[in-house]
Protein backbone atom coordinates (compact mmCIF):
# COMPACT_ATOMS: atom_id res chain seq x y z
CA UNK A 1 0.00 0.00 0.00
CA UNK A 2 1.59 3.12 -0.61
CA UNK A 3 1.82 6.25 1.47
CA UNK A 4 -1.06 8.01 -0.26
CA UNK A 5 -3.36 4.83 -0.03
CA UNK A 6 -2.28 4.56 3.70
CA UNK A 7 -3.60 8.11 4.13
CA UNK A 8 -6.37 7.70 2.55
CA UNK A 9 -7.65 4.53 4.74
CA UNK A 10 -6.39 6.60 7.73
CA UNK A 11 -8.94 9.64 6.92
CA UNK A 12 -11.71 7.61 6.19
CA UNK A 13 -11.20 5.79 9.60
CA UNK A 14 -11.66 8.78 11.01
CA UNK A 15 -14.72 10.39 9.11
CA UNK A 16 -16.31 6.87 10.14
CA UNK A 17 -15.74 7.39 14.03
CA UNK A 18 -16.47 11.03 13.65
CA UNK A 19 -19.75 9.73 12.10
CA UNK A 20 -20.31 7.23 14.78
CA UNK A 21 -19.74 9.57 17.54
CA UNK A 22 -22.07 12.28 16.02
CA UNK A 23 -24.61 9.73 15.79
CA UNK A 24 -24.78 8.33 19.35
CA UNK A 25 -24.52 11.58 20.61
CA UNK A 26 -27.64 12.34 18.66
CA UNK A 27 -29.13 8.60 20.01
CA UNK A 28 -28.82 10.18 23.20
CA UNK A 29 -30.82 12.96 22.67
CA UNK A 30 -33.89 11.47 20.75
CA UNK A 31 -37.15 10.83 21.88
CA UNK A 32 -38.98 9.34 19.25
CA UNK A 33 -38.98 5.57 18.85
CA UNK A 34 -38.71 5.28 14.75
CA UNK A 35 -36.32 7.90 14.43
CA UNK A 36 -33.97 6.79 17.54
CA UNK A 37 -34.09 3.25 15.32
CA UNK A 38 -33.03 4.33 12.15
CA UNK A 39 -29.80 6.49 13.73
CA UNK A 40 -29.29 3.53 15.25
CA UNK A 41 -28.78 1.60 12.25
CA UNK A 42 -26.84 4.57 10.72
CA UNK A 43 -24.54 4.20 13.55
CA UNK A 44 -24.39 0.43 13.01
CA UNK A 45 -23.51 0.76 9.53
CA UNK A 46 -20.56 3.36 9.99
CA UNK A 47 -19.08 0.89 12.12
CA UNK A 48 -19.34 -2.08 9.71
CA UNK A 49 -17.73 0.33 7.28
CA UNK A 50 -14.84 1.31 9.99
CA UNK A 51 -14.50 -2.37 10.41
CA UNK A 52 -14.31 -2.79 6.15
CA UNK A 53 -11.82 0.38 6.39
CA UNK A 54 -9.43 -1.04 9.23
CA UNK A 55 -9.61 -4.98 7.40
CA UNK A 56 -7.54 -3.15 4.65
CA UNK A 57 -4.59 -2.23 7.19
């Protein structure tokens, strides 16, 4: 992998976790049912992506 690959992976690692801790902090904060479940599963999926991202290192 070369250096600009590397920093590539590294930046999206971090736009994932920024995106997972934006959306538990917004979990937190929600009263409705539906829409608490469906940032939820946004917060799932950025993590399954992290998880994709960091497999490549």
């Amino acid at each position: 992998m070369t250096t600009k690959e590397l920093l590539y992976v590294e930046d999206a690692l971090g736009h994932e976790k920024y995106f997972q801790t934006k959306c538990n902090d917004t979990i937190n904060q929600i009263q409705d049912a539906e829409l608490k479940t469906c940032v939820q599963q946004m917060a799932q999926k950025h993590q399954q992506i992290f998880q994709s991202f960091y497999g490549l290192l």
